[in-house]
C-alpha atoms as a PDB file:
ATOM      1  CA  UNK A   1      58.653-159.939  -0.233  1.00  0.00           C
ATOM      2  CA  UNK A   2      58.920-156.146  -1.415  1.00  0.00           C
ATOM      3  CA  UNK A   3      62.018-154.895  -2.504  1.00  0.00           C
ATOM      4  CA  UNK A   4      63.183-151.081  -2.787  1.00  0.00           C
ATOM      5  CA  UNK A   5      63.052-151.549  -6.459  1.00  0.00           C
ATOM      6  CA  UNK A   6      59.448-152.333  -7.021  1.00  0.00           C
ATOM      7  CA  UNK A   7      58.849-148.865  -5.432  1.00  0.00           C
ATOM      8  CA  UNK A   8      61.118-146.947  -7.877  1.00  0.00           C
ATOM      9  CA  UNK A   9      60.077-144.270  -9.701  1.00  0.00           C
ATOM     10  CA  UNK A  10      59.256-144.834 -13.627  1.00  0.00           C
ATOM     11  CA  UNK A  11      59.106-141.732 -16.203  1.00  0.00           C
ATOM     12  CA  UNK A  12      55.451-141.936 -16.245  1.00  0.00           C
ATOM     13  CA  UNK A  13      54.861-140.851 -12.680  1.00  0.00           C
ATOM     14  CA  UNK A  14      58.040-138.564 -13.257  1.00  0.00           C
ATOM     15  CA  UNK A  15      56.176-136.649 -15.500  1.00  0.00           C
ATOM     16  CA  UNK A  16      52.793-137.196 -14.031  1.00  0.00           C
ATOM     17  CA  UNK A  17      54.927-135.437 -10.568  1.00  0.00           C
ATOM     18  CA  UNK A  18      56.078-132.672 -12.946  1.00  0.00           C
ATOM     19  CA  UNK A  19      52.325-132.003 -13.551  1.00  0.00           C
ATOM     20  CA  UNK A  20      51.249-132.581 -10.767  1.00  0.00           C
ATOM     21  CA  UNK A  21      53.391-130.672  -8.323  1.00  0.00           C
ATOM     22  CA  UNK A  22      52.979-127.293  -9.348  1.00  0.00           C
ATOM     23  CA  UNK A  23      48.984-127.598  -9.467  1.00  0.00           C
ATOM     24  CA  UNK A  24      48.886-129.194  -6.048  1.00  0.00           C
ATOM     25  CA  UNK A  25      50.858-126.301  -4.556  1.00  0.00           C
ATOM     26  CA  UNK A  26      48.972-123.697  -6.235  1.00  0.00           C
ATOM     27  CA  UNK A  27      45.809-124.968  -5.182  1.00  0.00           C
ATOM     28  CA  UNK A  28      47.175-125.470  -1.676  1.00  0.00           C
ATOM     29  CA  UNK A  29      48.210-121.849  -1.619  1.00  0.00           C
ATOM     30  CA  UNK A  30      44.504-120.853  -2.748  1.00  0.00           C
ATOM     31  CA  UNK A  31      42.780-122.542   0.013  1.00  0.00           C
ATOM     32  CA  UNK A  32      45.481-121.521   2.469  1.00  0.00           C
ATOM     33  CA  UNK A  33      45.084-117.577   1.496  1.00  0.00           C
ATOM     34  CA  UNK A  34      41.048-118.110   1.932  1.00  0.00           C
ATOM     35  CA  UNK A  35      41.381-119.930   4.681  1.00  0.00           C
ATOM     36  CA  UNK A  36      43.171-116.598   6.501  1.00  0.00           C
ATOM     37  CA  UNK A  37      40.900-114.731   4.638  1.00  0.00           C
ATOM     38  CA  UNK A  38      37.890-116.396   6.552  1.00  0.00           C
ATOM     39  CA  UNK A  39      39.751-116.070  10.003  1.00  0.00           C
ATOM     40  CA  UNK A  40      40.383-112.250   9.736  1.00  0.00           C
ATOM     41  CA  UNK A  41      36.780-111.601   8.413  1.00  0.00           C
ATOM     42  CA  UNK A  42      35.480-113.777  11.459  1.00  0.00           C
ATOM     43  CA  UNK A  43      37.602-111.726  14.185  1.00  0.00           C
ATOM     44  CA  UNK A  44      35.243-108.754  12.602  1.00  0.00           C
ATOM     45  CA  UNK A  45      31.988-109.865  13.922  1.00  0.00           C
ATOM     46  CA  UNK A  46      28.783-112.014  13.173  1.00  0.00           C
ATOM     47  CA  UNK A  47      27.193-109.518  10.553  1.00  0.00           C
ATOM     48  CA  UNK A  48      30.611-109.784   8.648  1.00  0.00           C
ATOM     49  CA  UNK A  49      31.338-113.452   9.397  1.00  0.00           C
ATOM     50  CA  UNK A  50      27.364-113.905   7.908  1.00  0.00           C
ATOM     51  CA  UNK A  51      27.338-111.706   4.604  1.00  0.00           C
ATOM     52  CA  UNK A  52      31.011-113.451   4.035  1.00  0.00           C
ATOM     53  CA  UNK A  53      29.031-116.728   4.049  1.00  0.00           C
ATOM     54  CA  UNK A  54      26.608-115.965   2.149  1.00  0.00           C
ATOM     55  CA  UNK A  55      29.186-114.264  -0.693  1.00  0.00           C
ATOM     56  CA  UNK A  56      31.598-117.660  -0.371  1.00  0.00           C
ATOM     57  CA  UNK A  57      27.952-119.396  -1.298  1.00  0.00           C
ATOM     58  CA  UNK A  58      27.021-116.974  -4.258  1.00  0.00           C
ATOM     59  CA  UNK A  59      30.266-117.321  -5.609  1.00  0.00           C
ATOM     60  CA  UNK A  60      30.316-121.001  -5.649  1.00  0.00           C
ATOM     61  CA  UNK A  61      27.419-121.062  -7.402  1.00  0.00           C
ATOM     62  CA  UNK A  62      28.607-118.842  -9.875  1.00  0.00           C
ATOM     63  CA  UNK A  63      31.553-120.737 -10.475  1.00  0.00           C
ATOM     64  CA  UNK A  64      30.306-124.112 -11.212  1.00  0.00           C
ATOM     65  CA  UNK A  65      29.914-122.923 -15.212  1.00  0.00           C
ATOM     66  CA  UNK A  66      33.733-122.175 -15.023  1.00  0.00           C
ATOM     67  CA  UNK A  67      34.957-125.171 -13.145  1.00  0.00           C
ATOM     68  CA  UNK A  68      32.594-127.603 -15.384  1.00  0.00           C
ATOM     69  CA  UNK A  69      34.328-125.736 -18.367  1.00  0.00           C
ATOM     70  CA  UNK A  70      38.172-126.133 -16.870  1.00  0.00           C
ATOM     71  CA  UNK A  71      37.329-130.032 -15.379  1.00  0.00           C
ATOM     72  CA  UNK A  72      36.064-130.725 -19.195  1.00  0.00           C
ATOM     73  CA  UNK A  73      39.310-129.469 -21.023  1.00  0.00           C
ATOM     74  CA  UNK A  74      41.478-130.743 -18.080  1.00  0.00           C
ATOM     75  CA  UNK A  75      40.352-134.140 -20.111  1.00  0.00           C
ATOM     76  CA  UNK A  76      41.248-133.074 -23.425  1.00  0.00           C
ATOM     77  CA  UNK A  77      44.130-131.994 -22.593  1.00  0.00           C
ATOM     78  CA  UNK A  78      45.035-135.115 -20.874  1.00  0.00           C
ATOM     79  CA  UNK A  79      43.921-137.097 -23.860  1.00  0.00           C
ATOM     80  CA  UNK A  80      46.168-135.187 -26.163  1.00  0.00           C
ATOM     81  CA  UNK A  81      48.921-135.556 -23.852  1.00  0.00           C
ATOM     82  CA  UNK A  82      47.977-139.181 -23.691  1.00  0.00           C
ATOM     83  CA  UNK A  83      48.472-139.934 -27.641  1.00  0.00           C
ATOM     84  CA  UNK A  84      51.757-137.749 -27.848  1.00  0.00           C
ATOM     85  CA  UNK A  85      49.366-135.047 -29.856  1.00  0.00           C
ATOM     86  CA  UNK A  86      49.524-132.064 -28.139  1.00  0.00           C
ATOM     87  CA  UNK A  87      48.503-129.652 -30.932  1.00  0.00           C
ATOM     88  CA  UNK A  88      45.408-131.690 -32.009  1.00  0.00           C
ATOM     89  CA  UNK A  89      43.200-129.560 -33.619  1.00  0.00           C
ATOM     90  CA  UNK A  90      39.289-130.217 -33.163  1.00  0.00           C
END
């Protein structure tokens, strides 16, 4: 049987919260913004609504390099945090 202390909250997923809060709102607020950004451009017409898709798909392909990059010392980071090191140098 499950009691309401084997749901409690330990200070690992305290801090992994602190962390995790903040980035899950900002990246909420990103989408939301181009999500409004895609309904206004679509009220403008189809030649609009069309180069907008096809500059959303040029500039996800520009990003990957970027997002590899950030993804890639998101893990680093995580490892340092992870051994109580966080000015490791290389």
């Amino acid at each position: 049987m499950k009691r309401k202390r084997d749901f409690s909250f330990n200070t690992h997923s305290i801090r992994a919260l602190k962390i995790g809060i903040p980035l899950a709102l900002q990246e909420f607020l990103t989408r939301l913004s181009f999500l409004a950004l895609c309904a206004f451009v679509n009220r403008l017409g189809l030649e609009a609504s069309s180069g907008y898709g096809v500059a959303c798909k040029t500039v996800n392909f520009v990003m990957l390099v970027p997002s590899s990059l950030m993804q890639s010392m998101a893990s680093f980071v995580a490892q340092n945090v992870g051994a109580s090191n966080v000015y490791r140098n290389g």
